[in-house]
PDB file of N, CA and C in Angstrom:
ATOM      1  N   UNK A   1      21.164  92.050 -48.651  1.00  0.00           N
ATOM      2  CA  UNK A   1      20.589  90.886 -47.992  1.00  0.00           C
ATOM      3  C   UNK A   1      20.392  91.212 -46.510  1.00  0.00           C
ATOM      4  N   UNK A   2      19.375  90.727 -46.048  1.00  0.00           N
ATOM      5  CA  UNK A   2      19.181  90.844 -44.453  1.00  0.00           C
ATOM      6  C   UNK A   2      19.525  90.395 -43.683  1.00  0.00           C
ATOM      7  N   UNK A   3      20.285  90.567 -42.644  1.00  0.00           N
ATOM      8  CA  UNK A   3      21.150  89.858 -41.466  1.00  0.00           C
ATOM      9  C   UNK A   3      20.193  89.490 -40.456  1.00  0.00           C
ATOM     10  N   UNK A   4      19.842  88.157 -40.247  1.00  0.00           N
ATOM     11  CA  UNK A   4      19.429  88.148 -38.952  1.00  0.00           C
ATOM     12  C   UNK A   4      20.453  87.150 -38.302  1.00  0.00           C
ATOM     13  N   UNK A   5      20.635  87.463 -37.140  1.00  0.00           N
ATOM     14  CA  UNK A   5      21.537  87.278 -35.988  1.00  0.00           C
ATOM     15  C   UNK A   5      20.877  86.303 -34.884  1.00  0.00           C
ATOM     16  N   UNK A   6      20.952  84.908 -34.533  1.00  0.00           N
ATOM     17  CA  UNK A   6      20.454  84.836 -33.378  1.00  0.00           C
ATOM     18  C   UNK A   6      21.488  84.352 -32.107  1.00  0.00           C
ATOM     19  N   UNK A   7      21.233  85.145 -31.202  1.00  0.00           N
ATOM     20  CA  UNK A   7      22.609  85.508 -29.980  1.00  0.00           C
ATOM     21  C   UNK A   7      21.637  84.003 -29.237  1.00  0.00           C
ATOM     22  N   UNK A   8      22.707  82.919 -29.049  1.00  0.00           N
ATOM     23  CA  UNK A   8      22.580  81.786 -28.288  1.00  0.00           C
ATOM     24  C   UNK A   8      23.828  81.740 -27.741  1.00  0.00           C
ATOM     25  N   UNK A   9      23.408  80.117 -26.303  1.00  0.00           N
ATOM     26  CA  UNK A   9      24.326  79.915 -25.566  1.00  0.00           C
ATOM     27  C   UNK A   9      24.016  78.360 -25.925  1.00  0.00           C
ATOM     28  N   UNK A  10      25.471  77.799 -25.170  1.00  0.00           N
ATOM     29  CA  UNK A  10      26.170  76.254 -25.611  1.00  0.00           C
ATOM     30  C   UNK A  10      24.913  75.501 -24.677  1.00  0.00           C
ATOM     31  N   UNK A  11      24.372  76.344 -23.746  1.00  0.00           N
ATOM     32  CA  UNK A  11      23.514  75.489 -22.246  1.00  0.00           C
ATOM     33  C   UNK A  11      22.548  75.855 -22.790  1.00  0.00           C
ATOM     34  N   UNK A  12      21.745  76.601 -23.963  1.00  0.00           N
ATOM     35  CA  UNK A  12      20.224  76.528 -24.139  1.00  0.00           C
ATOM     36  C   UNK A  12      19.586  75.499 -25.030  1.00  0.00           C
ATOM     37  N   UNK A  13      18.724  74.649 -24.696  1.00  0.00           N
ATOM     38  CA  UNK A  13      18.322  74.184 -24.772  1.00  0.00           C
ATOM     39  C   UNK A  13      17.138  75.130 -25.912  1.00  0.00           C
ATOM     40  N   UNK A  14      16.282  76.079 -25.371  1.00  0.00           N
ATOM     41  CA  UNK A  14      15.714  76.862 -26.502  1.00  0.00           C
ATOM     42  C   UNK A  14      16.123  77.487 -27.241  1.00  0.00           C
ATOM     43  N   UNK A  15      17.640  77.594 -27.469  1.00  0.00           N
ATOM     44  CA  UNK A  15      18.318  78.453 -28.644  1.00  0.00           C
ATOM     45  C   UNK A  15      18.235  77.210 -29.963  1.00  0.00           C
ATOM     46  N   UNK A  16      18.144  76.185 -29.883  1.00  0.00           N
ATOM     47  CA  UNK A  16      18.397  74.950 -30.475  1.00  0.00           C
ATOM     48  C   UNK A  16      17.129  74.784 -31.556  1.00  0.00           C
ATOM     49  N   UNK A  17      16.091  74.782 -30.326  1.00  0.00           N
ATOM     50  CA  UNK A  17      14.828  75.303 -30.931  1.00  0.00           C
ATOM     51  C   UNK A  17      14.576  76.169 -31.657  1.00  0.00           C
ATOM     52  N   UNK A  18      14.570  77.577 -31.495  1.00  0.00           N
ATOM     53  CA  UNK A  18      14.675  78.665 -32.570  1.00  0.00           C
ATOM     54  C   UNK A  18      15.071  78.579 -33.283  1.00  0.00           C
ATOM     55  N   UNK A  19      16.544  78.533 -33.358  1.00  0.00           N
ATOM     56  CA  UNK A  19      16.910  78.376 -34.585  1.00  0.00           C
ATOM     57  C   UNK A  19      16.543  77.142 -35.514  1.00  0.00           C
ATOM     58  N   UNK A  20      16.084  75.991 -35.523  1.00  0.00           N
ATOM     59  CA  UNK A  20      15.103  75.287 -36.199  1.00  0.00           C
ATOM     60  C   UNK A  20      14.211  75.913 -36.817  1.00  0.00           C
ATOM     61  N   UNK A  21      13.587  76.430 -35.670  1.00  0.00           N
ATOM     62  CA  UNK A  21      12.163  76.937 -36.073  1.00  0.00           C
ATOM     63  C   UNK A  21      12.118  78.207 -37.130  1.00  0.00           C
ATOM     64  N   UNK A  22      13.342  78.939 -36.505  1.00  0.00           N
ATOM     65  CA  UNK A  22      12.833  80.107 -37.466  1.00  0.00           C
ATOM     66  C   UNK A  22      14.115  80.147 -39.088  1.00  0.00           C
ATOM     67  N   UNK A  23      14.743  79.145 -39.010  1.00  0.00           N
ATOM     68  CA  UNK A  23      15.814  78.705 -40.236  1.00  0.00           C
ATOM     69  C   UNK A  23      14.809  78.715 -41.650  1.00  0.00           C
ATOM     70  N   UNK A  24      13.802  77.840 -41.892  1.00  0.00           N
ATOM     71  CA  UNK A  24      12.724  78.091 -42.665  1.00  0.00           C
ATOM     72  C   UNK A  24      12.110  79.409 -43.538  1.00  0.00           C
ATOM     73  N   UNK A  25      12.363  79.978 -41.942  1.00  0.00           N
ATOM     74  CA  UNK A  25      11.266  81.454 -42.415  1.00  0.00           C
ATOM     75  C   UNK A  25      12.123  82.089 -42.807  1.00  0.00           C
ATOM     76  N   UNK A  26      13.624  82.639 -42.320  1.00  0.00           N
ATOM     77  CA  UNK A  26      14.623  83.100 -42.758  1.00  0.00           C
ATOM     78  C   UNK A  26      14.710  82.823 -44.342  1.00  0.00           C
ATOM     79  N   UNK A  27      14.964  81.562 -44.682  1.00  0.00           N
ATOM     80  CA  UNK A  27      15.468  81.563 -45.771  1.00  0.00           C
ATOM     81  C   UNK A  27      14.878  81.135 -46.724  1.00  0.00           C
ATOM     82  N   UNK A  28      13.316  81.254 -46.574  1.00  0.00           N
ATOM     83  CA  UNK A  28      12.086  81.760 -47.328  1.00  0.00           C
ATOM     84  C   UNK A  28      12.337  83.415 -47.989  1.00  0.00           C
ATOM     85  N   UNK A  29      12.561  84.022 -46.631  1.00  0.00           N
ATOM     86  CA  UNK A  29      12.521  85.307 -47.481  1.00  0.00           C
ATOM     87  C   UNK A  29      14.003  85.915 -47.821  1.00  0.00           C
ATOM     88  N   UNK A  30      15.022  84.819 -48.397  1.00  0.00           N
ATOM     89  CA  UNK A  30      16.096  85.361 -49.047  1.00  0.00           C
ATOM     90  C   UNK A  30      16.881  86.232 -48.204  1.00  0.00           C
ATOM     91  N   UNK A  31      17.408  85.937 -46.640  1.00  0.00           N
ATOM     92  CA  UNK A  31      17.740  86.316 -45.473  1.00  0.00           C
ATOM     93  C   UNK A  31      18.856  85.539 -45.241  1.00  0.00           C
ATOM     94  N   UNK A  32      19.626  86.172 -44.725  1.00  0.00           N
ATOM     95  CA  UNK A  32      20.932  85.457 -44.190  1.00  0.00           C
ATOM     96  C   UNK A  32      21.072  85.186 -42.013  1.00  0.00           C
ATOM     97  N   UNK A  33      21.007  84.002 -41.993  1.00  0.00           N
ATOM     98  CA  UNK A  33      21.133  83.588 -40.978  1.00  0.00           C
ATOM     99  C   UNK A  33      22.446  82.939 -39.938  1.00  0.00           C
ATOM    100  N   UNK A  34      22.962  84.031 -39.176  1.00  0.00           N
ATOM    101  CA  UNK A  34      23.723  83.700 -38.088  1.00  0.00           C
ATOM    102  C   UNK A  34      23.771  83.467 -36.849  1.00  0.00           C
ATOM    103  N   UNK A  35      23.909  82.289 -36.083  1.00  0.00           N
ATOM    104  CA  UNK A  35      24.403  81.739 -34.535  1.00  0.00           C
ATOM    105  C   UNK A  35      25.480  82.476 -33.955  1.00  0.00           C
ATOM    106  N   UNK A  36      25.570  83.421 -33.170  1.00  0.00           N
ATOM    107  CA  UNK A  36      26.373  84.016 -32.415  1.00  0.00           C
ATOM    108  C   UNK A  36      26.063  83.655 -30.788  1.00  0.00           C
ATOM    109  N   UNK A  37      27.747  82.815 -30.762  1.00  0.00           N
ATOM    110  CA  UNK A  37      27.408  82.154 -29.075  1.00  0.00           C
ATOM    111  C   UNK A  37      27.611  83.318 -28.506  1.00  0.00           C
ATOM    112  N   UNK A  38      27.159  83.997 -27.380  1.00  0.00           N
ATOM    113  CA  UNK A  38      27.519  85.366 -26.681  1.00  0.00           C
ATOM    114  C   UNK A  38      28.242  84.956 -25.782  1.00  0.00           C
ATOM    115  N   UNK A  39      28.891  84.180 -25.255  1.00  0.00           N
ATOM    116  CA  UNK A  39      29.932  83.205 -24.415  1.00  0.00           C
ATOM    117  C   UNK A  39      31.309  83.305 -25.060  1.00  0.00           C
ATOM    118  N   UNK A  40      31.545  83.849 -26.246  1.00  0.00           N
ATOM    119  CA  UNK A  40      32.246  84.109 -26.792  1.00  0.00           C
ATOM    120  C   UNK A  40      33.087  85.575 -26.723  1.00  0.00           C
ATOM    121  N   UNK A  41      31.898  86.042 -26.548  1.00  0.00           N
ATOM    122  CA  UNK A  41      32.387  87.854 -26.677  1.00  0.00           C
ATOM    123  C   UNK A  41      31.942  88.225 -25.189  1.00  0.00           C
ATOM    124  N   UNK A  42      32.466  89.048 -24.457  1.00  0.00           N
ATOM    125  CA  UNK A  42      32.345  89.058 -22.690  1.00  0.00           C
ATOM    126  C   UNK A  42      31.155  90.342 -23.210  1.00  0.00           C
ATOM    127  N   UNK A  43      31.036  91.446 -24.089  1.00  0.00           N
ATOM    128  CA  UNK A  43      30.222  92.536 -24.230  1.00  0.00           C
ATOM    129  C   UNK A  43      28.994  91.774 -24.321  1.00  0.00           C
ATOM    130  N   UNK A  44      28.854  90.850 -25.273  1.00  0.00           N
ATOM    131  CA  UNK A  44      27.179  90.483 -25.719  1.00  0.00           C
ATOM    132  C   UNK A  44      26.771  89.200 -24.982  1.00  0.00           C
ATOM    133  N   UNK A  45      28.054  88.551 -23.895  1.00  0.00           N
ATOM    134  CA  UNK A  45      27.246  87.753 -23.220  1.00  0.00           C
ATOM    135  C   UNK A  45      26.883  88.774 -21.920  1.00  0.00           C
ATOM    136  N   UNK A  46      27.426  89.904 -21.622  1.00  0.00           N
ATOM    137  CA  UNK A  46      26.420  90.839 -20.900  1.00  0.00           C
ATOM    138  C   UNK A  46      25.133  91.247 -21.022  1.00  0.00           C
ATOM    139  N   UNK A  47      25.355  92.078 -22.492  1.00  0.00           N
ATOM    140  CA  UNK A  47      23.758  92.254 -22.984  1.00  0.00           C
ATOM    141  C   UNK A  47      22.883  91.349 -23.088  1.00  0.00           C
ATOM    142  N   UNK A  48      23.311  89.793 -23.250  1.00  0.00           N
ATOM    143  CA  UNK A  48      22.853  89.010 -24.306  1.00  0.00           C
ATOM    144  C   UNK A  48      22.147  87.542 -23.083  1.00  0.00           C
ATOM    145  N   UNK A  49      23.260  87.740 -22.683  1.00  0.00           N
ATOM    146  CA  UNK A  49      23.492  86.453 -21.666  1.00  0.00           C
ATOM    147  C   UNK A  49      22.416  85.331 -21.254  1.00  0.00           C
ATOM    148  N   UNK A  50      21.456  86.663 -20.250  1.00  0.00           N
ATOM    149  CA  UNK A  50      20.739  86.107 -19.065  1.00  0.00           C
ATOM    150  C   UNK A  50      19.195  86.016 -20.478  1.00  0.00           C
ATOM    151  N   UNK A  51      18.896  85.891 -21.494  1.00  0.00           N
ATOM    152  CA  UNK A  51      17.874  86.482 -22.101  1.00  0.00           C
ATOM    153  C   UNK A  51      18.022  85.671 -23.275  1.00  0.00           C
ATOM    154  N   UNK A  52      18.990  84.667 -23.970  1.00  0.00           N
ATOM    155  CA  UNK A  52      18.764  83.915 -24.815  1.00  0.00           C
ATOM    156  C   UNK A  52      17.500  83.085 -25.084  1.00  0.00           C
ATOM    157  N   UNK A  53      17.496  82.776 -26.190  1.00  0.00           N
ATOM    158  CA  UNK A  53      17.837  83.224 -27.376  1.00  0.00           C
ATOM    159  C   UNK A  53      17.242  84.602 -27.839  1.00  0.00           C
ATOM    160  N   UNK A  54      18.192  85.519 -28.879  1.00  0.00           N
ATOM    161  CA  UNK A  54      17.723  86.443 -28.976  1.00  0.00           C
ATOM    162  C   UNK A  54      18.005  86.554 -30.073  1.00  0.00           C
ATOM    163  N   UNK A  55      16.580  87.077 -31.092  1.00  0.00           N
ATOM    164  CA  UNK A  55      16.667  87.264 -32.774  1.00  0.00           C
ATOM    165  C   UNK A  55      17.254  89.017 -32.658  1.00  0.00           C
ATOM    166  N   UNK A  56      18.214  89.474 -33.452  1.00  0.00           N
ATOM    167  CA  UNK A  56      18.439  90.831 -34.203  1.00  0.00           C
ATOM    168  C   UNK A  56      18.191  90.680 -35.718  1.00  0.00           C
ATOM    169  N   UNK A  57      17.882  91.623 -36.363  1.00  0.00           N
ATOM    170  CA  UNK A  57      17.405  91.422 -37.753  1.00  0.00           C
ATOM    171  C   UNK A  57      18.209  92.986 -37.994  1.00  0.00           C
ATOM    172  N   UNK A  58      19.547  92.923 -39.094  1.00  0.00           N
ATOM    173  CA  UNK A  58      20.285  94.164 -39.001  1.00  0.00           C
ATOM    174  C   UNK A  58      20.194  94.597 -38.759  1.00  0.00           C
ATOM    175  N   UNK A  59      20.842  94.235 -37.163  1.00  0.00           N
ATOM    176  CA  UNK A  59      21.108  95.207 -35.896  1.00  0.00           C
ATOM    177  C   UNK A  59      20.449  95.659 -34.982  1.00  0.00           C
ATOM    178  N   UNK A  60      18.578  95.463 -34.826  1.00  0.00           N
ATOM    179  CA  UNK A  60      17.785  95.968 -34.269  1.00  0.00           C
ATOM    180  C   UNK A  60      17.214  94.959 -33.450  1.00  0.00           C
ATOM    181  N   UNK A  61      17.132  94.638 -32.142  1.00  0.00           N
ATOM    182  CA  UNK A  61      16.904  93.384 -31.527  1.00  0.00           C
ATOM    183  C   UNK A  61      15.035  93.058 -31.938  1.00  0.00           C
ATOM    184  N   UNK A  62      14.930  92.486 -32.029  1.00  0.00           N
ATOM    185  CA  UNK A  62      13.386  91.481 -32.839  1.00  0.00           C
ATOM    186  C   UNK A  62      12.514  90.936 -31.541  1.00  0.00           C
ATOM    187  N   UNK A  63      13.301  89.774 -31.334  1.00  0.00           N
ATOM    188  CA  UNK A  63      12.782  89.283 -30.487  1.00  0.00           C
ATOM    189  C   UNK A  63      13.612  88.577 -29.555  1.00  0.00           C
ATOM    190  N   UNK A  64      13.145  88.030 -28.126  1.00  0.00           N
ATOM    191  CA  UNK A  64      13.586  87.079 -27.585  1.00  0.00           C
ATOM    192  C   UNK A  64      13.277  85.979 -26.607  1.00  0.00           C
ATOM    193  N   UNK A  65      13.378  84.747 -26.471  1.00  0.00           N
ATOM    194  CA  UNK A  65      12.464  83.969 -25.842  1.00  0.00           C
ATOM    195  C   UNK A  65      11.718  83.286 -27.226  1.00  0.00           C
ATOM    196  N   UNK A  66      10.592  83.512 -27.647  1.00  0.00           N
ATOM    197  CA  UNK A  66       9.929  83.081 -28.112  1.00  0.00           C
ATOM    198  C   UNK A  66      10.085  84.208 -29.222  1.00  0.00           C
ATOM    199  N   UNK A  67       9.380  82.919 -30.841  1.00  0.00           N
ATOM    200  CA  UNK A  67       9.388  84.107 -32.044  1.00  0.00           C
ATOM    201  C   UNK A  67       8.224  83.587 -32.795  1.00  0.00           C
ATOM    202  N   UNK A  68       7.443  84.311 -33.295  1.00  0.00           N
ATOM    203  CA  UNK A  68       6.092  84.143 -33.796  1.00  0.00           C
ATOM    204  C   UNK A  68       6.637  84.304 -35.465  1.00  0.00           C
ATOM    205  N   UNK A  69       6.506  83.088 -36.319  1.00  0.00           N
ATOM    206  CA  UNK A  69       7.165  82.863 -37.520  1.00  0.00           C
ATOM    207  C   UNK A  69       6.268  84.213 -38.004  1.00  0.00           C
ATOM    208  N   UNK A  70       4.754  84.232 -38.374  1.00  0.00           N
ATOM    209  CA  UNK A  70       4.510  85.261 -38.844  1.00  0.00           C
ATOM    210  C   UNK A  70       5.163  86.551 -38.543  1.00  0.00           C
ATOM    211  N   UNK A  71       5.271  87.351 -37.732  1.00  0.00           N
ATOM    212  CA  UNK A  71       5.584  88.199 -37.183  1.00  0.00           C
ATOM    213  C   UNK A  71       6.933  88.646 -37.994  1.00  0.00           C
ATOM    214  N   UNK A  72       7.618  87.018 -38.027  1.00  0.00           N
ATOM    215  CA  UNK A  72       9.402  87.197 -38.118  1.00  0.00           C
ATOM    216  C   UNK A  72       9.240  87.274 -39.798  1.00  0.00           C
ATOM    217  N   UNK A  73       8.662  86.674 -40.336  1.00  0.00           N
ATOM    218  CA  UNK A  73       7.915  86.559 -42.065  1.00  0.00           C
ATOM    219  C   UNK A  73       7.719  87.585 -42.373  1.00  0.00           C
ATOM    220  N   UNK A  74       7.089  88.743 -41.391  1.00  0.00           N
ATOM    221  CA  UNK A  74       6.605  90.149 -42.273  1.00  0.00           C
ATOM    222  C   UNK A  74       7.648  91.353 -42.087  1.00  0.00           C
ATOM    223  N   UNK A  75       8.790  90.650 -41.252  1.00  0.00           N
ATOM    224  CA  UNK A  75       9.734  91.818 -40.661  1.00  0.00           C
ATOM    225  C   UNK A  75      10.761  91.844 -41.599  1.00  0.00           C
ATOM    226  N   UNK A  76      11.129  90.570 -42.148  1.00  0.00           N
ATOM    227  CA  UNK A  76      12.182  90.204 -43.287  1.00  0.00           C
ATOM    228  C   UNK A  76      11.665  90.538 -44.709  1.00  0.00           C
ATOM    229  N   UNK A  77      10.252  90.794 -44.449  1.00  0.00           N
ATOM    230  CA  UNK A  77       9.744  91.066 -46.171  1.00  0.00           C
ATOM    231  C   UNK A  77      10.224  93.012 -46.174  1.00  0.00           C
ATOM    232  N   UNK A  78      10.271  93.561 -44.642  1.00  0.00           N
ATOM    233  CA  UNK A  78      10.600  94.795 -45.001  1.00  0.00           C
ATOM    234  C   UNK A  78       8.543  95.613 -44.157  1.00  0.00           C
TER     235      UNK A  78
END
């Protein structure tokens, strides 16, 4: 199954959004979907922090800011 990951914070307001938005497409294509606050872990609110929301799709960062459902639709089909 495919991991996608999206690294949010408790103060975004567009992490809230995404994940709405792209919950659908995820689990259209038989994908497993996780919220990881990076406020949590001091490493990935470094990487992660200043740049929320941010999609990884096992392990490989996707996107961030904004996610184009198509885009995210043809990445989970493989």
């Amino acid at each position: 199954m495919v991991l996608v990951e999206l690294m949010v914070r408790a103060t975004c307001g567009s992490c809230e959004r995404v994940a709405a938005q792209i919950e659908p497409v995820v689990a259209d294509a038989g994908a497993q979907l996780v919220l990881i606050d990076v406020d949590g872990d001091p490493q990935l609110a470094t990487e992660f922090g200043d740049r929320v929301p941010v999609v990884v799709i096992d392990g490989e960062e996707f996107a961030c800011w904004e996610v184009d459902n198509a885009e995210l639709a043809a990445a989970l089909q493989g």
